[in-house]
PDB file of N, CA and C in Angstrom:
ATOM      1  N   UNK A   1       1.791 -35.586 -25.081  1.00  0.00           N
ATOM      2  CA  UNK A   1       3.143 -35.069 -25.092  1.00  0.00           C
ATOM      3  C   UNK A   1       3.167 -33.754 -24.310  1.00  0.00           C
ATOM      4  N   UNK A   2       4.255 -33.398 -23.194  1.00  0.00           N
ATOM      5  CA  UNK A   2       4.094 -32.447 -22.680  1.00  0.00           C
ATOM      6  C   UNK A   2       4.845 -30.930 -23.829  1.00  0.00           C
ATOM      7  N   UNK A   3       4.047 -29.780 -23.435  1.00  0.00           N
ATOM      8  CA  UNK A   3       4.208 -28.313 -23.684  1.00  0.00           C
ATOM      9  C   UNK A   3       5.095 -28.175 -22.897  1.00  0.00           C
ATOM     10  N   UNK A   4       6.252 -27.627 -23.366  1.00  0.00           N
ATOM     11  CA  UNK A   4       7.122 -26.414 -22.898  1.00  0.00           C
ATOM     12  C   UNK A   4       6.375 -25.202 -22.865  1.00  0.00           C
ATOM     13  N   UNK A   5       6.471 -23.875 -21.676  1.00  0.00           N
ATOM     14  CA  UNK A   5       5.562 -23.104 -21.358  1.00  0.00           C
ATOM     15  C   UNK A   5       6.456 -22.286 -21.791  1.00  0.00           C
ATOM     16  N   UNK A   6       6.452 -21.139 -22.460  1.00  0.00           N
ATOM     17  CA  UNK A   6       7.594 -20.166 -23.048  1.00  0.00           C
ATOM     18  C   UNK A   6       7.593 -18.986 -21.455  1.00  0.00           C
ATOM     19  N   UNK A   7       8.810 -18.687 -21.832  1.00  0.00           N
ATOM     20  CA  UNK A   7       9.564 -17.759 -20.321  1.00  0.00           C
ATOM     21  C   UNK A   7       8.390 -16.640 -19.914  1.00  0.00           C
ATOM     22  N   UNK A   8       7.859 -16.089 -21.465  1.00  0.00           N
ATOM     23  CA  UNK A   8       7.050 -15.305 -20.786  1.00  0.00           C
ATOM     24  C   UNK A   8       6.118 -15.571 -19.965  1.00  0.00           C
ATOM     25  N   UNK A   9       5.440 -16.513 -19.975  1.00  0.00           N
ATOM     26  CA  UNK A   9       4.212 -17.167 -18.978  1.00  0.00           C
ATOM     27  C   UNK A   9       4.687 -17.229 -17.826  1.00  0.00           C
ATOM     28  N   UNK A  10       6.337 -17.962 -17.938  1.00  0.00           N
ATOM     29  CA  UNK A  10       6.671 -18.428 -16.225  1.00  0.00           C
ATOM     30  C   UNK A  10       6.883 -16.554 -15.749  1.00  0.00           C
ATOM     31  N   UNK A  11       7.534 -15.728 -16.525  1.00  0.00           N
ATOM     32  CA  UNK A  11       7.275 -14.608 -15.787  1.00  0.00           C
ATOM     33  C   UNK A  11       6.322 -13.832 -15.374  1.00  0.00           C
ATOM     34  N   UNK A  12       5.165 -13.853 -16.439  1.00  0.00           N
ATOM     35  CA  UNK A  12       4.117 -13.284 -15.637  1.00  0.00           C
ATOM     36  C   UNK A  12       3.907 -14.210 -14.435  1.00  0.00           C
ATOM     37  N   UNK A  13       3.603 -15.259 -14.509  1.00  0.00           N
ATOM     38  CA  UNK A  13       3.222 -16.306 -13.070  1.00  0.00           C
ATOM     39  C   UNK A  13       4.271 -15.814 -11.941  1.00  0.00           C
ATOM     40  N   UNK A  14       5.574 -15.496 -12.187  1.00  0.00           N
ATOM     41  CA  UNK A  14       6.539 -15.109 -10.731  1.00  0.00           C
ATOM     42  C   UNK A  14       5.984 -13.824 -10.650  1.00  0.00           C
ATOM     43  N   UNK A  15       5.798 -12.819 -11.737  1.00  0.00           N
ATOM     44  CA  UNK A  15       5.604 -11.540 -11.058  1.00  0.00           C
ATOM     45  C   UNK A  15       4.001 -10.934 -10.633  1.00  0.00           C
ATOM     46  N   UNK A  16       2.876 -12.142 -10.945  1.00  0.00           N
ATOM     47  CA  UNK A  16       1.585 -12.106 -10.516  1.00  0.00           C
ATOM     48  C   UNK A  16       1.615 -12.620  -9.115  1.00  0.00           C
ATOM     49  N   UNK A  17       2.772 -13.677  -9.125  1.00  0.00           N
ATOM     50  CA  UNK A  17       2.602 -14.379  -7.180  1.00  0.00           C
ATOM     51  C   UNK A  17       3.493 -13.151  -6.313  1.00  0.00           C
ATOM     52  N   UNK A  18       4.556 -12.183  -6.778  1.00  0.00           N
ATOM     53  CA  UNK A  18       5.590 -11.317  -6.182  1.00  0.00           C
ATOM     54  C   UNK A  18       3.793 -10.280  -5.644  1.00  0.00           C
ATOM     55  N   UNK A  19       3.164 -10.131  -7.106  1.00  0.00           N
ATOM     56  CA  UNK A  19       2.173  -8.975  -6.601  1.00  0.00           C
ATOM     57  C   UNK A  19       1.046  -9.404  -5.475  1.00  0.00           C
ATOM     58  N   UNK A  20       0.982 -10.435  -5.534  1.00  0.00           N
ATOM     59  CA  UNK A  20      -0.611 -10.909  -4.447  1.00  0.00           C
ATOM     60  C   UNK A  20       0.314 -10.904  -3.292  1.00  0.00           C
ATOM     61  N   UNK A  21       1.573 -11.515  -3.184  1.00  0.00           N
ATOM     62  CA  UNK A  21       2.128 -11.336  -1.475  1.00  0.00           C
ATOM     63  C   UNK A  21       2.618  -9.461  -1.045  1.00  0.00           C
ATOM     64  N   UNK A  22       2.914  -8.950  -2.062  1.00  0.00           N
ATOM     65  CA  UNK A  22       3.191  -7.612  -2.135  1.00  0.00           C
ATOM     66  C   UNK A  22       1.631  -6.851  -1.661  1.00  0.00           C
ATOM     67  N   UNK A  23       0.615  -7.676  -2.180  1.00  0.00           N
ATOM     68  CA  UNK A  23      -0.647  -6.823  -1.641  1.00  0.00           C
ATOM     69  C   UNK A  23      -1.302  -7.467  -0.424  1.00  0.00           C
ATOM     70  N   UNK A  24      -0.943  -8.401   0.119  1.00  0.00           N
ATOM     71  CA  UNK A  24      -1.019  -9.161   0.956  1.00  0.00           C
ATOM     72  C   UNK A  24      -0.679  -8.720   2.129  1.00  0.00           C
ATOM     73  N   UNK A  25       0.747  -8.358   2.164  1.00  0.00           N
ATOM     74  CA  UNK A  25       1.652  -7.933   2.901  1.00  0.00           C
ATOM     75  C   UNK A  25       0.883  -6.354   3.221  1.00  0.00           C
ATOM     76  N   UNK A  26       0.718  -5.559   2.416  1.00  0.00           N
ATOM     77  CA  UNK A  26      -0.289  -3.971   2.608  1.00  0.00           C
ATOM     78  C   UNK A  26      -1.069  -4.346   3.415  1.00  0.00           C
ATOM     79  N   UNK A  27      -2.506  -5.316   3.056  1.00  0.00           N
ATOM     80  CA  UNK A  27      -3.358  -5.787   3.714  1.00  0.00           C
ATOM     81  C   UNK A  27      -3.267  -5.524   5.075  1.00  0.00           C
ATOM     82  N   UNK A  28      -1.802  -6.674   5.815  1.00  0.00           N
ATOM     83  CA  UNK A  28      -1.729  -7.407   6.874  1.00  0.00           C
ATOM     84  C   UNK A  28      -1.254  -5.721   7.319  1.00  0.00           C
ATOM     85  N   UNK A  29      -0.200  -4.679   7.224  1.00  0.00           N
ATOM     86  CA  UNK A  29       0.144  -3.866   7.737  1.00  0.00           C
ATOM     87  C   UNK A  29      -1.078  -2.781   8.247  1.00  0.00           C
ATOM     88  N   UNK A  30      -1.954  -2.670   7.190  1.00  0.00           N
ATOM     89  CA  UNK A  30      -3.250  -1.498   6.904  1.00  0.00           C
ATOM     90  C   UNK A  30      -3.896  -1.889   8.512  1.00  0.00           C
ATOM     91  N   UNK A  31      -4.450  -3.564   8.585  1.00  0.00           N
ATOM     92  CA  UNK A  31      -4.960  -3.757   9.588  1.00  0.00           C
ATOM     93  C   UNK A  31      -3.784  -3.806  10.699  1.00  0.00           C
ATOM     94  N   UNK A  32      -5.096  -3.294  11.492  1.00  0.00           N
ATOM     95  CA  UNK A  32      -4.026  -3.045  13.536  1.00  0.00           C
ATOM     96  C   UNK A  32      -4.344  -4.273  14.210  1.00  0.00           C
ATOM     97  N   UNK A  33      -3.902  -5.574  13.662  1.00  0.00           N
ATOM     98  CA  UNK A  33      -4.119  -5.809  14.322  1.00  0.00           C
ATOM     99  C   UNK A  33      -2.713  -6.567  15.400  1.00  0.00           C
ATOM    100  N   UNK A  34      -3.179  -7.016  16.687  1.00  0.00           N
ATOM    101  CA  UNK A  34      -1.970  -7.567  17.217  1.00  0.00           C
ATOM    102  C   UNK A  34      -1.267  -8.311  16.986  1.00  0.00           C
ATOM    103  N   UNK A  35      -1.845  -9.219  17.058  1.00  0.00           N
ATOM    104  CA  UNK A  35      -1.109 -10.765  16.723  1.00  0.00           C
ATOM    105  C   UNK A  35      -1.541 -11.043  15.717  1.00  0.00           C
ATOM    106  N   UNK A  36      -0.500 -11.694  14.344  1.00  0.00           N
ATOM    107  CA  UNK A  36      -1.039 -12.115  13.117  1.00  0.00           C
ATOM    108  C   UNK A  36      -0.069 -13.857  13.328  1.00  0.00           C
ATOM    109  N   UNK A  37      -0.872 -14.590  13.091  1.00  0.00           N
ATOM    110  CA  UNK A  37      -0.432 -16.489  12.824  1.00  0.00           C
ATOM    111  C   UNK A  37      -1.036 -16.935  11.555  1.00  0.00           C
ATOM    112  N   UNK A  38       0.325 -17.619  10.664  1.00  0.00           N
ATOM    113  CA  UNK A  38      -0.697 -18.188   9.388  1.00  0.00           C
ATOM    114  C   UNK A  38       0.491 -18.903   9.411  1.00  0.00           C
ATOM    115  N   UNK A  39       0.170 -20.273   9.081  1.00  0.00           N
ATOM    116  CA  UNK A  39       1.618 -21.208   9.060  1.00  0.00           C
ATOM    117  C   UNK A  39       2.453 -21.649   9.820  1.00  0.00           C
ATOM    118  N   UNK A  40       1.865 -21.322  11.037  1.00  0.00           N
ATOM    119  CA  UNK A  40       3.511 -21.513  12.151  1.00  0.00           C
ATOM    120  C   UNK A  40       3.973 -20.356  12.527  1.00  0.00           C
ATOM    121  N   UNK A  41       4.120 -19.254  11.513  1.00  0.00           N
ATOM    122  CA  UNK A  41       4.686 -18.133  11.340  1.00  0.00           C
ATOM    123  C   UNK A  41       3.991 -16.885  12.688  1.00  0.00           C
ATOM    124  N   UNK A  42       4.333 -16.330  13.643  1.00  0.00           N
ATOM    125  CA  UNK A  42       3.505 -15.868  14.725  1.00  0.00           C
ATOM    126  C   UNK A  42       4.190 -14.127  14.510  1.00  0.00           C
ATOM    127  N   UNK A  43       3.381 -13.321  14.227  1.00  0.00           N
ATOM    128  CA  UNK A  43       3.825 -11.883  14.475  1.00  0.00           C
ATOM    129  C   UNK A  43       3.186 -10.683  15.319  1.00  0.00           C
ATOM    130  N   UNK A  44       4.287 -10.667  16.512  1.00  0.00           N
ATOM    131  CA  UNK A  44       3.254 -10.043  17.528  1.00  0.00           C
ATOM    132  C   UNK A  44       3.991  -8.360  16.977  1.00  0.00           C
ATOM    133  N   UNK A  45       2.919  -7.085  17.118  1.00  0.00           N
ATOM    134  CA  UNK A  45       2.833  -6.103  16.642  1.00  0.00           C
ATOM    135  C   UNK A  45       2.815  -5.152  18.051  1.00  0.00           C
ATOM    136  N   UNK A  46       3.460  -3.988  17.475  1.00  0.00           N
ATOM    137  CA  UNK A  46       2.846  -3.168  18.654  1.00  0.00           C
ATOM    138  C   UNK A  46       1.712  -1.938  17.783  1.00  0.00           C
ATOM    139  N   UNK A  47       0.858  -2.119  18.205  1.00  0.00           N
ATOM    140  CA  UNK A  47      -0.261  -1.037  17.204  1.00  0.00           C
ATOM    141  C   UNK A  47      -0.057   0.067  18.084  1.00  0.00           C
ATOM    142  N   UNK A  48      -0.088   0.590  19.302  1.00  0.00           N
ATOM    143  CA  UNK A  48      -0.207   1.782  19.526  1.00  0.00           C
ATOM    144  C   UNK A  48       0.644   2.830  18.851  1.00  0.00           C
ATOM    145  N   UNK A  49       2.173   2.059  19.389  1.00  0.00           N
ATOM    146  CA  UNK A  49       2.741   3.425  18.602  1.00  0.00           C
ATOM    147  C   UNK A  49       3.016   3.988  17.344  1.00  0.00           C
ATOM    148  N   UNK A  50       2.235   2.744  16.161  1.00  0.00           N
ATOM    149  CA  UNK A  50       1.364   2.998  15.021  1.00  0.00           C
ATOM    150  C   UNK A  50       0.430   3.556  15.124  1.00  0.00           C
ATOM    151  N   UNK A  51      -0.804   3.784  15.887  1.00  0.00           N
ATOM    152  CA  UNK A  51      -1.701   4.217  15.787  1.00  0.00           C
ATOM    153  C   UNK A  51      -1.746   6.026  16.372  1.00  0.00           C
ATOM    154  N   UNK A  52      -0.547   6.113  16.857  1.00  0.00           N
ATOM    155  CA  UNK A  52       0.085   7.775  17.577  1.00  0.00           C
ATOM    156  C   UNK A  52       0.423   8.169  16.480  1.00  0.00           C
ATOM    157  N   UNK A  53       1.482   7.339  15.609  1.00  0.00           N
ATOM    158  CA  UNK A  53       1.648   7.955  14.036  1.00  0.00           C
ATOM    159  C   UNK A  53       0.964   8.330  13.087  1.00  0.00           C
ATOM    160  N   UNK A  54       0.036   7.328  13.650  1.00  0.00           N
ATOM    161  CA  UNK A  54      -1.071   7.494  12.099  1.00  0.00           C
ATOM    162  C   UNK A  54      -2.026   8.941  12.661  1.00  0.00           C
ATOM    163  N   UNK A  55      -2.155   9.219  14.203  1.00  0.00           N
ATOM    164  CA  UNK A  55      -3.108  10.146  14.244  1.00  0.00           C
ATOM    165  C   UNK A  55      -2.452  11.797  14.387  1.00  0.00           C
ATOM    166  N   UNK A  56      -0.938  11.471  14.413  1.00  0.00           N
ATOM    167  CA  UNK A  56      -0.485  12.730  14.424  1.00  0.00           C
ATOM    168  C   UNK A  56       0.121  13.269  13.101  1.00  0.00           C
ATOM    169  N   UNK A  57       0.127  12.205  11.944  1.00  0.00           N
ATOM    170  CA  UNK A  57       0.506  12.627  10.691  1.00  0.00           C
ATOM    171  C   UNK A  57      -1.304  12.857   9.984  1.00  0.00           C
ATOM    172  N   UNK A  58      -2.504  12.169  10.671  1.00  0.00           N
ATOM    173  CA  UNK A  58      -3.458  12.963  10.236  1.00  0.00           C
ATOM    174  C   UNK A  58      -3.952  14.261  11.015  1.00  0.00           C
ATOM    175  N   UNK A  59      -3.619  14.881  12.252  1.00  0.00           N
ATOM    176  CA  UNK A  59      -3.742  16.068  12.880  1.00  0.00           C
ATOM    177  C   UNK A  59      -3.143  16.999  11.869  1.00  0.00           C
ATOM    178  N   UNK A  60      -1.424  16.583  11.445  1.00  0.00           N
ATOM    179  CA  UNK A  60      -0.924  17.404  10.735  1.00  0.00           C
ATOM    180  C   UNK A  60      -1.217  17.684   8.934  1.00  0.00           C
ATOM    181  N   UNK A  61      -1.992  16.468   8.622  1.00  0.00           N
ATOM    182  CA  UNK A  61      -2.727  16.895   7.256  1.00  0.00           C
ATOM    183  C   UNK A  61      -3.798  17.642   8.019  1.00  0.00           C
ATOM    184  N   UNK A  62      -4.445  17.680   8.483  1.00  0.00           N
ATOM    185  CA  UNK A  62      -6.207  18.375   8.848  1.00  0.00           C
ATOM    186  C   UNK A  62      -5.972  19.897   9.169  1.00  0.00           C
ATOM    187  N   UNK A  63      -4.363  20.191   9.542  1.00  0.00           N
ATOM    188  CA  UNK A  63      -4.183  21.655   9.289  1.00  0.00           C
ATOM    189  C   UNK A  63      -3.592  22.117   8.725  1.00  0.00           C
ATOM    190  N   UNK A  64      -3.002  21.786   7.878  1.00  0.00           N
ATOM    191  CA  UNK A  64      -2.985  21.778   6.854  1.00  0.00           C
ATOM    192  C   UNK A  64      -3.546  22.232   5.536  1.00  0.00           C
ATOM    193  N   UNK A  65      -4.842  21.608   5.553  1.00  0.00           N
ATOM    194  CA  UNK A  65      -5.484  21.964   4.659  1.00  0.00           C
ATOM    195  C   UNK A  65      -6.348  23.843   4.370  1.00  0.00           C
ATOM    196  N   UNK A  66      -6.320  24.317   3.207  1.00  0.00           N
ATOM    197  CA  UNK A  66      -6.495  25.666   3.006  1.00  0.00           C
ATOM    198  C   UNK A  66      -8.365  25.892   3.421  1.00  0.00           C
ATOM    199  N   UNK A  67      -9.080  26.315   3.875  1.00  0.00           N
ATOM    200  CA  UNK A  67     -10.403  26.871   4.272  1.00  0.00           C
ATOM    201  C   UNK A  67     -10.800  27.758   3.268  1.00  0.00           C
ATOM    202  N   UNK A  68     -11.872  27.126   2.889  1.00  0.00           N
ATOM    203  CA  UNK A  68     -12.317  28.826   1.534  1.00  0.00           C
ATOM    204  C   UNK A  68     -13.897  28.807   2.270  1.00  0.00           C
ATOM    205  N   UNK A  69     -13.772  30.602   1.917  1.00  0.00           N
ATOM    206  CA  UNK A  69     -15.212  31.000   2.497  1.00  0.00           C
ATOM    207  C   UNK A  69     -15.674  31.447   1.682  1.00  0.00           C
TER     208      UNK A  69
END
């Protein structure tokens, strides 16, 4: 005889699959890379002028920071 699964289960299960594409999605951004294909799905990137951002918002932490002698 089949179980009815009570709501809470089906919600953790929607909001455990919302979190793996939510960290998924970080993943795919973190890496530079160019072209990402999974499915059909084709995403061409531009990394440089990510990678100008990323090195001029770390220039501007690195002076930032206080020096103790």
């Amino acid at each position: 005889m089949a179980q009815v699964l009570s709501e809470g289960f089906y919600a953790m299960l929607v909001a455990g699959g919302f979190a793996f594409l939510t960290g998924l999605l970080a993943i795919c951004y973190k890496s530079k890379c160019v072209r990402i294909s999974c499915c059909g799905l084709v995403i061409d990137r531009d990394v440089a002028g990510e990678e100008k951002i990323d090195q001029e918002e770390l220039r501007r932490h690195t002076n930032t920071v206080p020096v103790e002698i």
